[in-house]
Protein backbone atom coordinates (compact mmCIF):
# COMPACT_ATOMS: atom_id res chain seq x y z
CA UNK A 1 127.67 44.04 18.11
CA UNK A 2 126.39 42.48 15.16
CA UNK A 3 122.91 42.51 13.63
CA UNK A 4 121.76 41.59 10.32
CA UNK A 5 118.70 43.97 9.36
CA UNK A 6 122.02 45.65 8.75
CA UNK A 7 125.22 44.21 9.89
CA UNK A 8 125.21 45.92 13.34
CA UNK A 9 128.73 45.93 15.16
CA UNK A 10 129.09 48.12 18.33
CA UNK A 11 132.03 50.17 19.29
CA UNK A 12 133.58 53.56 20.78
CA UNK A 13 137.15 54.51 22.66
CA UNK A 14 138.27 56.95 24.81
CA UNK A 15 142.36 56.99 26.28
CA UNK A 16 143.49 58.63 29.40
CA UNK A 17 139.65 58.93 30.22
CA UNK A 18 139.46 62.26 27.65
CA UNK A 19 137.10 62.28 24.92
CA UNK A 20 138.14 62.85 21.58
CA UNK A 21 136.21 66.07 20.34
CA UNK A 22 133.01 64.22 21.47
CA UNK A 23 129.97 65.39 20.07
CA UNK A 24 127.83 67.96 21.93
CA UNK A 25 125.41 65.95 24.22
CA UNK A 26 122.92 67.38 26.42
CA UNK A 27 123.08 68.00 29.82
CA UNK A 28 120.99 64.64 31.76
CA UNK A 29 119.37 66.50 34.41
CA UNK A 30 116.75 65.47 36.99
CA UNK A 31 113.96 68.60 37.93
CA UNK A 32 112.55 66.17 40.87
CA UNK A 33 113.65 64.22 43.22
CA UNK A 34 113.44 60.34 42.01
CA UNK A 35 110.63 58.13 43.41
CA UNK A 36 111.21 54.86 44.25
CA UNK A 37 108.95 51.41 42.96
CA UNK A 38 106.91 50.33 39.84
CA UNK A 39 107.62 48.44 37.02
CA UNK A 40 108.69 49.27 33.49
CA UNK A 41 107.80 47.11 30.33
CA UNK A 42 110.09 48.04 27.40
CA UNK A 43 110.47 46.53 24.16
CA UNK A 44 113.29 44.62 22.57
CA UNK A 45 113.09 45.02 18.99
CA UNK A 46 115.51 43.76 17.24
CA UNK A 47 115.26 40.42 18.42
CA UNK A 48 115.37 37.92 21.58
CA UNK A 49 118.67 37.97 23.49
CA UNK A 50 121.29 35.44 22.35
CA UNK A 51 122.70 34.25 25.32
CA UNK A 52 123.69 35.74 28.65
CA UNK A 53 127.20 34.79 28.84
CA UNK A 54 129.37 37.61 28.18
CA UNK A 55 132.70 36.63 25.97
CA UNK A 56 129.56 35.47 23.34
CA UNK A 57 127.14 37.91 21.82
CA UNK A 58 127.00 40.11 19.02
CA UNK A 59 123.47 41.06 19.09
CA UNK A 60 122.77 44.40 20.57
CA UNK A 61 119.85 43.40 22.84
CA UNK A 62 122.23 40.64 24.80
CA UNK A 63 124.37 43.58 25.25
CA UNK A 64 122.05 46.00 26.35
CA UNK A 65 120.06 43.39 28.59
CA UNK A 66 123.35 41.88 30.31
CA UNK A 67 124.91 45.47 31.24
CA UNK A 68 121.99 45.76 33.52
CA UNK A 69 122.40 42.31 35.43
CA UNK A 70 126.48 42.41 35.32
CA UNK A 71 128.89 44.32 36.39
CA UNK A 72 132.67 45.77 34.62
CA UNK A 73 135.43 46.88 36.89
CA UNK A 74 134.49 50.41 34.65
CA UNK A 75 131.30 51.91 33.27
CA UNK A 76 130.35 54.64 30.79
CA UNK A 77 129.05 57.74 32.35
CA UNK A 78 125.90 59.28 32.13
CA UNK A 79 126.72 61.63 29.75
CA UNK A 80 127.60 58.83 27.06
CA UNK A 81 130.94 59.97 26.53
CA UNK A 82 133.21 59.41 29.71
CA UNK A 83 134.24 56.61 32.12
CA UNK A 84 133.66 55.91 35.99
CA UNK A 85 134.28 53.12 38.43
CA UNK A 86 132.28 50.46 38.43
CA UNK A 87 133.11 47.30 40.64
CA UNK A 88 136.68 48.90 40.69
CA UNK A 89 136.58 52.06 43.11
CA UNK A 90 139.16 53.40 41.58
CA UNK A 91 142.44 52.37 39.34
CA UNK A 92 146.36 53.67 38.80
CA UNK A 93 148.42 53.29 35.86
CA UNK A 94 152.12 52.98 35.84
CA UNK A 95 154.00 55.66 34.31
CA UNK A 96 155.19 53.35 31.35
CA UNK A 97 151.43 52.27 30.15
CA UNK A 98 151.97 48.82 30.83
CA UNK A 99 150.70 48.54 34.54
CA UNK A 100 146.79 48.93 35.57
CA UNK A 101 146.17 48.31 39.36
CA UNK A 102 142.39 48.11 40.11
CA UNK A 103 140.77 48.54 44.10
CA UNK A 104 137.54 46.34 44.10
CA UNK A 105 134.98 47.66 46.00
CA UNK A 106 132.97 45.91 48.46
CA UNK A 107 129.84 44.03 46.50
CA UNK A 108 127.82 40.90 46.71
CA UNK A 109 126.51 38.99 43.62
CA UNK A 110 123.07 38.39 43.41
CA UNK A 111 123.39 35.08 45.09
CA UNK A 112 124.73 36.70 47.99
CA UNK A 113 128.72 35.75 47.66
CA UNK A 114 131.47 38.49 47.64
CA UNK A 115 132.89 39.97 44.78
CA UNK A 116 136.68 39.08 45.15
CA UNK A 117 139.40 40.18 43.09
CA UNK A 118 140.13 36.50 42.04
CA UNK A 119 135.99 36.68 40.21
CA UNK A 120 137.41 39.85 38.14
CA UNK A 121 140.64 38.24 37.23
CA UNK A 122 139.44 35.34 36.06
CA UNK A 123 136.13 36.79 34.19
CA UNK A 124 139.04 39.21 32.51
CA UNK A 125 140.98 36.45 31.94
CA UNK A 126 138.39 34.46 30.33
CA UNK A 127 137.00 37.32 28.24
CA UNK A 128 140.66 38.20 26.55
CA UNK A 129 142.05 34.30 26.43
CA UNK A 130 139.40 31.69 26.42
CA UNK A 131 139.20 30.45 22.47
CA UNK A 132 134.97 30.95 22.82
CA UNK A 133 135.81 34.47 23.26
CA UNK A 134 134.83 36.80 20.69
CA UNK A 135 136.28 39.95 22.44
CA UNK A 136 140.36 38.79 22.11
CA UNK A 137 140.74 41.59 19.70
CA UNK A 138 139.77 43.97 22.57
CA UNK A 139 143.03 42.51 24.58
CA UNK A 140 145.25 41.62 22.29
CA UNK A 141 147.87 43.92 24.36
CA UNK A 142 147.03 42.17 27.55
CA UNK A 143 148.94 39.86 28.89
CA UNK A 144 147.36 38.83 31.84
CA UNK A 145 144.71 39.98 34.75
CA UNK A 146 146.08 38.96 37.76
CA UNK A 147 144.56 39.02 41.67
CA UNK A 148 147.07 40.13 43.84
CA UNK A 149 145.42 40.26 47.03
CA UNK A 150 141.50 39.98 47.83
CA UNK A 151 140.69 43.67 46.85
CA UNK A 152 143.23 43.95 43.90
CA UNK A 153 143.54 43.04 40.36
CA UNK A 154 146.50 43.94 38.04
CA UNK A 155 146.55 43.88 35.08
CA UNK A 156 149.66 43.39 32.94
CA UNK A 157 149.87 44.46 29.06
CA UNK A 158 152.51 43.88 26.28
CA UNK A 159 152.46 46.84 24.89
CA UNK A 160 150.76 50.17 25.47
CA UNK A 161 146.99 50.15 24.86
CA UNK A 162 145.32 53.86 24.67
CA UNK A 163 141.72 52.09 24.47
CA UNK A 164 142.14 49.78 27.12
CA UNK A 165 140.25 51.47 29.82
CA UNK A 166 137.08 51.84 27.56
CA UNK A 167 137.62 48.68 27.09
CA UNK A 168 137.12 47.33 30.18
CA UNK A 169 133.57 49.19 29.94
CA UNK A 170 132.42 46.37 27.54
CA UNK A 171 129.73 44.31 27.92
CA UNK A 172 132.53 41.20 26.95
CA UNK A 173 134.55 42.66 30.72
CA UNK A 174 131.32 41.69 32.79
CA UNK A 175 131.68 40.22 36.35
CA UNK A 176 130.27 36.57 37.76
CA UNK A 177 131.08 34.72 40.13
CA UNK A 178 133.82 32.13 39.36
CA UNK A 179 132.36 29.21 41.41
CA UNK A 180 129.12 29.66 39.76
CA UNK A 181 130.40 28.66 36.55
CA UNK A 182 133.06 26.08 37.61
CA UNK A 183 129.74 24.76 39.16
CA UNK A 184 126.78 25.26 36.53
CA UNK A 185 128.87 25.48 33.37
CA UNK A 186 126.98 27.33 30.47
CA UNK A 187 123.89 26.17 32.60
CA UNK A 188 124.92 29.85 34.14
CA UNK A 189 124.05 31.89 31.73
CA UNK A 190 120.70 29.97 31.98
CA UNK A 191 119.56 32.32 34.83
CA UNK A 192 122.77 34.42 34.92
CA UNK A 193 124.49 35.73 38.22
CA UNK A 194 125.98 39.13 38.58
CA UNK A 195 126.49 42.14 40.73
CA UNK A 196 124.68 44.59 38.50
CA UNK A 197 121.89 47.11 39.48
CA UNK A 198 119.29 44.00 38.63
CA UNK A 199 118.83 40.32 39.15
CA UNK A 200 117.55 38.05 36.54
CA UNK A 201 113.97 36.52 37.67
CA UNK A 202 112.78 34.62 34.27
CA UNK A 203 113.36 34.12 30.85
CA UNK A 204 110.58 33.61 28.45
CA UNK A 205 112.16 32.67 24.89
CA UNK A 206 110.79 34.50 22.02
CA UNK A 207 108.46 36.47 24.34
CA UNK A 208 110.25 38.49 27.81
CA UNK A 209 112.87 38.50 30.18
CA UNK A 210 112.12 39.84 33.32
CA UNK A 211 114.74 41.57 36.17
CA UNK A 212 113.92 42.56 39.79
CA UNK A 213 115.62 45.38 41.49
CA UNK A 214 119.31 44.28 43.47
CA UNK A 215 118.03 45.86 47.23
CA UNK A 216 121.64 45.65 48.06
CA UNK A 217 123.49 47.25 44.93
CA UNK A 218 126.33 48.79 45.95
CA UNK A 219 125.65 52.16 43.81
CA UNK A 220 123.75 53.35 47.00
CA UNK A 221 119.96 54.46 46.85
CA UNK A 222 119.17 52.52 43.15
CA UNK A 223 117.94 51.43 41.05
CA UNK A 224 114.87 53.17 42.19
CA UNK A 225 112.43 50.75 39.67
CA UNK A 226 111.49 47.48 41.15
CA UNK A 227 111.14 45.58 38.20
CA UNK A 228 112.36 45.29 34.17
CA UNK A 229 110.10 42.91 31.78
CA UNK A 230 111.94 43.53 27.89
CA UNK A 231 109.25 42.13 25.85
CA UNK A 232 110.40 40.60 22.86
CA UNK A 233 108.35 42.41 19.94
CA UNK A 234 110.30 42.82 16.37
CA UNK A 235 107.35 43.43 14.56
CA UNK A 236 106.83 47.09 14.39
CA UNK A 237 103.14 47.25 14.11
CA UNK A 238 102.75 45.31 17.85
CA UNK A 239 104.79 47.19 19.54
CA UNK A 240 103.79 50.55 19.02
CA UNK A 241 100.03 49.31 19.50
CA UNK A 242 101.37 47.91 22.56
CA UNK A 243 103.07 51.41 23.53
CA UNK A 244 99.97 53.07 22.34
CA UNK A 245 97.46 51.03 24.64
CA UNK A 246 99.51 51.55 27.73
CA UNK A 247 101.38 47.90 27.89
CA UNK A 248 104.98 49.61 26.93
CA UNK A 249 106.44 52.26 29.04
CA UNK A 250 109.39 52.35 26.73
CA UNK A 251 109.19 51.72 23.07
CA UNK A 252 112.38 51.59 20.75
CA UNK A 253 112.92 51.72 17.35
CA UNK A 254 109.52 53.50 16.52
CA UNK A 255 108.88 53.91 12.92
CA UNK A 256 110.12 56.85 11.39
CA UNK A 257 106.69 57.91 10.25
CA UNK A 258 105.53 58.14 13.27
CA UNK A 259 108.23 60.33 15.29
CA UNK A 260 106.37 63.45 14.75
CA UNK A 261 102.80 62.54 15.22
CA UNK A 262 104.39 60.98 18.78
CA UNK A 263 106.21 64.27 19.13
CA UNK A 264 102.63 66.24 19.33
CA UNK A 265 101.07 64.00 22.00
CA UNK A 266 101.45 65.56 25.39
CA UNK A 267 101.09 61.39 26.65
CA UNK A 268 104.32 60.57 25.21
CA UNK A 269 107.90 62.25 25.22
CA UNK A 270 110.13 61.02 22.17
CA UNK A 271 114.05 61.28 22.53
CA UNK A 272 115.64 62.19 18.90
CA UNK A 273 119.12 63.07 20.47
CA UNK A 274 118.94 60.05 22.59
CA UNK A 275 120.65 57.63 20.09
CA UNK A 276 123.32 54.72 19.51
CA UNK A 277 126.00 55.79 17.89
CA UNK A 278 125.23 54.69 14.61
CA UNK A 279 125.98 54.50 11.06
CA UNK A 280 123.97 53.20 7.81
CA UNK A 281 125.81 52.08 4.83
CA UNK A 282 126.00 49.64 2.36
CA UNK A 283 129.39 47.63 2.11
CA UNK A 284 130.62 46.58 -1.11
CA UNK A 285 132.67 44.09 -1.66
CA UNK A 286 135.99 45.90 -3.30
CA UNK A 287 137.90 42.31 -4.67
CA UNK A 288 134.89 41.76 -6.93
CA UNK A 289 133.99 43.53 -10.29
CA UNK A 290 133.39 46.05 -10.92
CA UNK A 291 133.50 47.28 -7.47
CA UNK A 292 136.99 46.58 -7.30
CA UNK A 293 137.44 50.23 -9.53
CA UNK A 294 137.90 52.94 -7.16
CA UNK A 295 136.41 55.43 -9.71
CA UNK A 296 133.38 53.79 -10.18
CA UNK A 297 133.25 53.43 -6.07
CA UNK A 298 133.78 57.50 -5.71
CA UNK A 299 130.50 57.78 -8.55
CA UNK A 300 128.55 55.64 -6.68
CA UNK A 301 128.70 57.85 -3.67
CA UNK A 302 128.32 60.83 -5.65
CA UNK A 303 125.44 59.50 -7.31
CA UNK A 304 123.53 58.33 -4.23
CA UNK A 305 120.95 61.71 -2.86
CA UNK A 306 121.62 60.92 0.69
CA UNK A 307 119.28 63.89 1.44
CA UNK A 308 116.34 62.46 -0.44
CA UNK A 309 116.58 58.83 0.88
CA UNK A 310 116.69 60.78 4.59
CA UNK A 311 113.50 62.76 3.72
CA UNK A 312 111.32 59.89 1.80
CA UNK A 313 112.37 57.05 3.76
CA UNK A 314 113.59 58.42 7.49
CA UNK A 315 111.27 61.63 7.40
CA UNK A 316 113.55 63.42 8.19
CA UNK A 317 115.18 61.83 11.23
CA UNK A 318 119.04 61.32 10.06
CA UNK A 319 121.90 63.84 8.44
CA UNK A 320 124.57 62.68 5.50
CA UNK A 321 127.13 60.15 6.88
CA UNK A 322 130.75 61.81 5.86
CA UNK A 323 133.13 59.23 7.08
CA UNK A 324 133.05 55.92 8.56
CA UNK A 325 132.57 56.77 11.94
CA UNK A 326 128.92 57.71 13.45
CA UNK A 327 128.71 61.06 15.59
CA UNK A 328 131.19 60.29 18.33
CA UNK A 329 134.44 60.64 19.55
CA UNK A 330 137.15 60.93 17.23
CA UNK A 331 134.78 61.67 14.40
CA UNK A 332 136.15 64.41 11.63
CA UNK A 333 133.34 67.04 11.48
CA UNK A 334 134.74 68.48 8.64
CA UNK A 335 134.85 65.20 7.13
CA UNK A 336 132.99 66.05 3.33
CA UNK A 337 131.48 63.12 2.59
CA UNK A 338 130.24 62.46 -0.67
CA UNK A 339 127.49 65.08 -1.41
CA UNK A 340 125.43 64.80 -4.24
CA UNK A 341 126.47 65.37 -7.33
CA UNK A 342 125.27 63.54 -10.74
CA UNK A 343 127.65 65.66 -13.33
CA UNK A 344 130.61 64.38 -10.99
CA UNK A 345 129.60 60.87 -10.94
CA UNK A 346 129.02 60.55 -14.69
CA UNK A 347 132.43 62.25 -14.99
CA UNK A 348 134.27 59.22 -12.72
CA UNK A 349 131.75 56.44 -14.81
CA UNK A 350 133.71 57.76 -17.77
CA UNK A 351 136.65 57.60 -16.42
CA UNK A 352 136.26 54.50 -14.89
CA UNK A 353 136.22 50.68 -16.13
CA UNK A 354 132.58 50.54 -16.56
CA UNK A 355 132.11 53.82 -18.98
CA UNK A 356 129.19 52.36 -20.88
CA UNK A 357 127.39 51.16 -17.78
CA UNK A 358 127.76 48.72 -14.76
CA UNK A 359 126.05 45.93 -13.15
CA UNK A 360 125.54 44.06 -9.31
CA UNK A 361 123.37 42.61 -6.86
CA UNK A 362 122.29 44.73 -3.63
CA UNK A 363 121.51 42.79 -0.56
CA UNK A 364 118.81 43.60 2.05
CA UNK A 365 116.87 41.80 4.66
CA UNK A 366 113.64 40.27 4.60
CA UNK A 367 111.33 42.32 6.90
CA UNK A 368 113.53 45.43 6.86
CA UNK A 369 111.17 47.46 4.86
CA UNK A 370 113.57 50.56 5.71
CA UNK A 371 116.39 48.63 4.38
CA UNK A 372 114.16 47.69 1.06
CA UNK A 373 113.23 51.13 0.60
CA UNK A 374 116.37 52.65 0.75
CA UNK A 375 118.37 49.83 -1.89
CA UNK A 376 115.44 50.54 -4.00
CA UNK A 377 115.96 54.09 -3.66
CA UNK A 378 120.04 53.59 -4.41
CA UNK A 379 119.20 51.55 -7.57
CA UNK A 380 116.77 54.39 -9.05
CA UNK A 381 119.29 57.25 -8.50
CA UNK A 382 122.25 55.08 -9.75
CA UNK A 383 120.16 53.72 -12.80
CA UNK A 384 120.67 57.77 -13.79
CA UNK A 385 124.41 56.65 -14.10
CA UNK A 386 124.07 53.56 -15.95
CA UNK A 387 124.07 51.53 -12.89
CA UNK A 388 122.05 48.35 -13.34
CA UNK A 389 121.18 47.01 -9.40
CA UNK A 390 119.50 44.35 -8.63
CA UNK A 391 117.99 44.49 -4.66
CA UNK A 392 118.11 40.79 -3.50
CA UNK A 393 115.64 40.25 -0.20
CA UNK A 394 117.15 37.51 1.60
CA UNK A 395 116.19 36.01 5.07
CA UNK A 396 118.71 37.89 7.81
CA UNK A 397 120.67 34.57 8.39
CA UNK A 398 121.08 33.86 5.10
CA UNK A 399 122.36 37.62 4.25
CA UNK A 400 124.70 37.08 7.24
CA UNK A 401 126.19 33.84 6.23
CA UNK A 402 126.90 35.50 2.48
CA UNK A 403 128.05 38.33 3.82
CA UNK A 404 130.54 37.32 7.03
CA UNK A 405 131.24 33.37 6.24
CA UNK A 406 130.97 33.03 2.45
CA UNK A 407 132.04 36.58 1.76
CA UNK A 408 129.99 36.14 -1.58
CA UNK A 409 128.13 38.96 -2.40
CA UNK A 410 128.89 42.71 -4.36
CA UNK A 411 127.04 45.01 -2.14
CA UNK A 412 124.93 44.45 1.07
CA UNK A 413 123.06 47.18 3.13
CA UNK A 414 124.16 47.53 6.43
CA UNK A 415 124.44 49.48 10.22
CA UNK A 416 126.34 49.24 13.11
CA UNK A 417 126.71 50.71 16.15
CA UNK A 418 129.32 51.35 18.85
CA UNK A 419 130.01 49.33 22.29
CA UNK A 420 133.06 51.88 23.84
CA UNK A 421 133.57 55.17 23.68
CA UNK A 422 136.58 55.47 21.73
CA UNK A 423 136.88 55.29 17.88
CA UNK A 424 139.69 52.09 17.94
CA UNK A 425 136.96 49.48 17.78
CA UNK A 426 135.02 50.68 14.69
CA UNK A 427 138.80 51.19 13.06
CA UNK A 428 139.21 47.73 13.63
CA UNK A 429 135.80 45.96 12.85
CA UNK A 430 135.25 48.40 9.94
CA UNK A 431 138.37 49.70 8.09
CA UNK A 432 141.29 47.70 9.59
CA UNK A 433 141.95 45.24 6.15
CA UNK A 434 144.54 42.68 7.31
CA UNK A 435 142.36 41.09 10.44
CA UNK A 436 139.93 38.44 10.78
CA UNK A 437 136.95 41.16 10.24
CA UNK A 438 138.53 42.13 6.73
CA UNK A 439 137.56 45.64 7.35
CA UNK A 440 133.72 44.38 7.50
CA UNK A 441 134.04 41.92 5.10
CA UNK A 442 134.45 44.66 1.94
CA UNK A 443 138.29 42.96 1.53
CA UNK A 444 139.02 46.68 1.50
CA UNK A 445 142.90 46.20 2.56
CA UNK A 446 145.27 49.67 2.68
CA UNK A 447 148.25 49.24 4.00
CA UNK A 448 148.80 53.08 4.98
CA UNK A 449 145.64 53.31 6.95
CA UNK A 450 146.31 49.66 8.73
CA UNK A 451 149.19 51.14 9.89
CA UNK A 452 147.53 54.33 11.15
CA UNK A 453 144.97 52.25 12.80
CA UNK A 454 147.57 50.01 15.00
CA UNK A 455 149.55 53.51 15.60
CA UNK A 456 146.63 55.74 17.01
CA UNK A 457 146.11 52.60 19.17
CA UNK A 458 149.37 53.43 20.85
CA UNK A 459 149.51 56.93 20.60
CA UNK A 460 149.38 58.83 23.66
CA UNK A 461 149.52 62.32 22.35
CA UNK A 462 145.65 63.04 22.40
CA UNK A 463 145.99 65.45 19.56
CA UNK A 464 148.71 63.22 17.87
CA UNK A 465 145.96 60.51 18.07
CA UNK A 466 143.16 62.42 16.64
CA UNK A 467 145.17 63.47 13.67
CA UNK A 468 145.44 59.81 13.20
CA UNK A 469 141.66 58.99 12.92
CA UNK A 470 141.00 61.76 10.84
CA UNK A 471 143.55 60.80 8.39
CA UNK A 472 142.19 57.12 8.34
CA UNK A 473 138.57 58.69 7.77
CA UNK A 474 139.80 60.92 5.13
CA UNK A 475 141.83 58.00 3.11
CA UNK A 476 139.21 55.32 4.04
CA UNK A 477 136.60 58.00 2.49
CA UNK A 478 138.49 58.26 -0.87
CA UNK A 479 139.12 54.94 -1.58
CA UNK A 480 135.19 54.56 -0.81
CA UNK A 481 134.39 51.11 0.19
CA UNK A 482 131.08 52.18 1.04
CA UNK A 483 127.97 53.57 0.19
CA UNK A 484 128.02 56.07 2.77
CA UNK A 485 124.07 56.73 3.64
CA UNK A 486 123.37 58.12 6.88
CA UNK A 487 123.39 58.77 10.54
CA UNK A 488 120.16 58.42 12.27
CA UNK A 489 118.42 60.21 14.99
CA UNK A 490 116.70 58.56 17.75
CA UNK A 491 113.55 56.41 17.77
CA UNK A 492 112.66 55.89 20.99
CA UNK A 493 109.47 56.89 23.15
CA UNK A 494 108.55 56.68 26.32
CA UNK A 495 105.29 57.46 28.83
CA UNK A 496 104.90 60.84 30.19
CA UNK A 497 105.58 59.47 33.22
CA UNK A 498 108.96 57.73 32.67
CA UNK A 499 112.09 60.10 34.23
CA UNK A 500 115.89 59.90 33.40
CA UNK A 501 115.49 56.97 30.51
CA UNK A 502 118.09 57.99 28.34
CA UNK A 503 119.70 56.13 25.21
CA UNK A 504 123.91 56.32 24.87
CA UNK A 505 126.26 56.52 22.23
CA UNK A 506 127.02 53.02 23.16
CA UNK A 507 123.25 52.16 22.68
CA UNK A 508 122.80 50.92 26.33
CA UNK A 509 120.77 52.22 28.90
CA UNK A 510 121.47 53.11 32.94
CA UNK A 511 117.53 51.90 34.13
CA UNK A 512 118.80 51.71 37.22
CA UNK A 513 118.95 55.96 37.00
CA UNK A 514 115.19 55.79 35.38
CA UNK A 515 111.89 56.16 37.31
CA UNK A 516 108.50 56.56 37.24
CA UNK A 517 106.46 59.91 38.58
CA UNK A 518 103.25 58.25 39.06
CA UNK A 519 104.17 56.04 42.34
């Protein structure tokens, strides 16, 4: 959820299992029947995965990794943007909200135990109550997950909770078997146990993690690849050599310069609508001057060419971000944005607290040379409204701890991403000012849109509810705690060869629906 090369959260909602007005995706169909066996190497580029126990992580390739060994009771669909069962066959909900009865199916884990309604309860409970847990917020409506009989879990909730079936999709709602971990302890997530589609075989720190194909997954007839290695490669020049010489089947995050030449090679097949839901911005901190003047906030934005920075820096491969949410559900496509406009933004300097010029520090990562290019890019085009930035490079832990612990810092470049399909998590991590998150650390803190955000959470109308979030976008846009930069396209590649490998909104991928053609 959270990543430092930009501070990367992940999040997305969906209530009553309907989307709301979810971007266009296209249609993931298969010409050819699937073949089974063969391996595929794919790259993890953002870093090494954190740990393997689920109520943990913030880092998206833990995520990613662990919703291929685990299990939830529910899953995203294949189209990105709906639910399915998972380990629970199906689920009913009482008529007042407040009652979710879940039918486990029939499963083993990969160590060949059951999977009993007393694993799910207590892997729920542990997720929304255990004080390690960094998912509470998720469940702060529950009030307990409890097994009723071998094959049923229900769960009991204060108060209504539209989101609370997406999130039970989470990576933090994964399934293991309890008397593993009274047993092993965090030993467990060592060589981690699940029900999932794959079965951890070895973990290589700082170099790959490999998974072997579950032959007795209960999703019948897959995974149809018999092996997963996610090699470990953040530097950008190794992996697309790797990719390029035949060692990657799957390479992510491919620099943006080198989409299109990709693109032409009849060898490769790039995915540019295949992409996390995501959103690049820089934060600024709205408690310290002179960031704390809206007016000067609103120039900013105008100030910033989000078009230029898109074609000198991403070639192309994003559009404008208009609101705080990326391109998903519950996103305001007539959201305006900030377009660019200089005579506007010299207008709001001079009406602001700063009229004869301002003055901070912009943080960026070391090693994110996007990152660097685009701050230097913001402090040229604000220099043309007396804006005096200084781009600070700092190492990604050390930008972190500013940012998130010490909170000391003006502005700080940053992305995240989504981890359910529903727009109630990004409220919260990004906008919502009176939690632990302090709407992303910018101390932006409006009591109006607080207020929204806890309402839509409970609001059952879906067209009532979507109102909601496009009133929060539209105040949260005005009051501009943000730069708001961009939404990028995807970067991933893959071999000719490679079938069905598609990227979600929630950034995760269903390998065990990928194969190869060449078997």
């Amino acid at each position: 959820m959270l990543k430092t090369a930009g501070l990367g959260a992940s999040a997305l909602a969906i209530g009553g299992g309907a989307a709301l007005n979810s971007p266009t995706r296209h249609a993931l169909a298969q010409d050819e029947e699937p073949k089974y066996g063969g391996a595929v190497a794919m790259s993890l580029a953002d870093d090494d995965v954190s740990t393997f126990d689920p109520i943990i992580p913030f880092d998206n390739m833990a995520i990613w990794t662990m919703l291929l060994i685990y299990d939830q009771v529910i899953r995203v669909g294949p189209d990105g943007l709906s639910l399915e069962p998972g380990l629970a066959e199906s689920w009913e909900v009482s008529d007042d909200g407040l009652t979710y009865t879940f039918n486990i199916r029939e499963a083993n884990f990969h160590d060949g135990t059951p999977v009993t309604a007393n694993d799910v309860a207590f892997c729920l409970n542990r997720t929304a109550f255990d004080e390690a847990s960094s998912m509470t917020f998720f469940f702060a409506a529950v009030e307990n997950f409890e097994a009723t009989d071998e094959r049923t879990v229900v769960a009991t909730l204060n108060d209504v909770w539209v989101p609370f079936e997406a999130d039970l999709a989470l990576f933090g709602a994964s399934i293991y078997p309890q008397a593993a971990f009274e047993a092993q302890g965090d030993a467990l997530w060592e060589a981690p146990i699940g029900s999932g589609a794959f079965m951890f075989e070895s973990w290589d720190r700082g170099s790959q993690i490999v998974l072997t194909k579950n032959p007795s997954y209960w999703d019948e007839g897959k995974p149809y690849l018999d092996q997963l290695t996610f090699k470990v490669l953040t530097d950008s020049n190794a992996r697309m050599l790797q990719f390029q010489g035949g060692e990657l089947d799957i390479v992510t995050d491919v620099p943006f310069n080198q989409i299109e030449p990709l693109s032409q090679n009849p060898d490769y097949v790039t995915l540019p609508d295949d992409a996390a839901a995501r959103i690049d911005i820089i934060a600024l901190n709205v408690t310290r001057a002179p960031l704390d003047d809206k007016a000067l906030r609103q120039a900013i934005n105008y100030a910033v060419d989000k078009d230029a920075i898109i074609q000198n820096v991403l070639f192309g491969a994003g559009v404008p971000a208009t609101s705080y949410l990326p391109l998903m559900a519950g996103h305001d496509p007539e959201s305006p944005g900030y377009p660019f406009d200089l005579e506007r933004a010299r207008q709001l300097v001079a009406e602001s607290n700063s009229p004869d010029g301002f003055a901070f520090e912009l943080l960026t990562s070391v090693g994110d040379s996007v990152g660097s290019q685009v701050c230097q890019l913001v402090a040229a085009q604000l220099a043309e409204i007396g804006g005096q930035v200084t781009v600070t490079q700092l190492e990604p832990a050390v930008q972190t701890e500013r940012v998130t612990v010490d909170v000391d810092y003006d502005a700080s470049k940053s992305y995240y991403t989504t981890d359910i399909i529903d727009p109630s998590q990004l409220s919260t991590f990004a906008v919502l000012g009176d939690d632990d998150f302090k709407a992303m650390w910018t101390n932006y803190d409006n009591e109006e849109v607080n207020q929204l955000i806890r309402d839509a959470q409970s609001e059952t109308d879906p067209d009532a509810r979507l109102e909601m979030y496009h009133q929060i976008q539209a105040l949260h846009l005005d009051d501009a705690p943000f730069i708001f930069l961009f939404y990028p396209t995807g970067r991933s590649a893959t071999q000719s060869y490679i079938q069905n490998f598609h990227i979600l909104p929630t950034g995760n991928y269903r390998l065990y629906e990928t194969w190869r053609d060449d078997v």
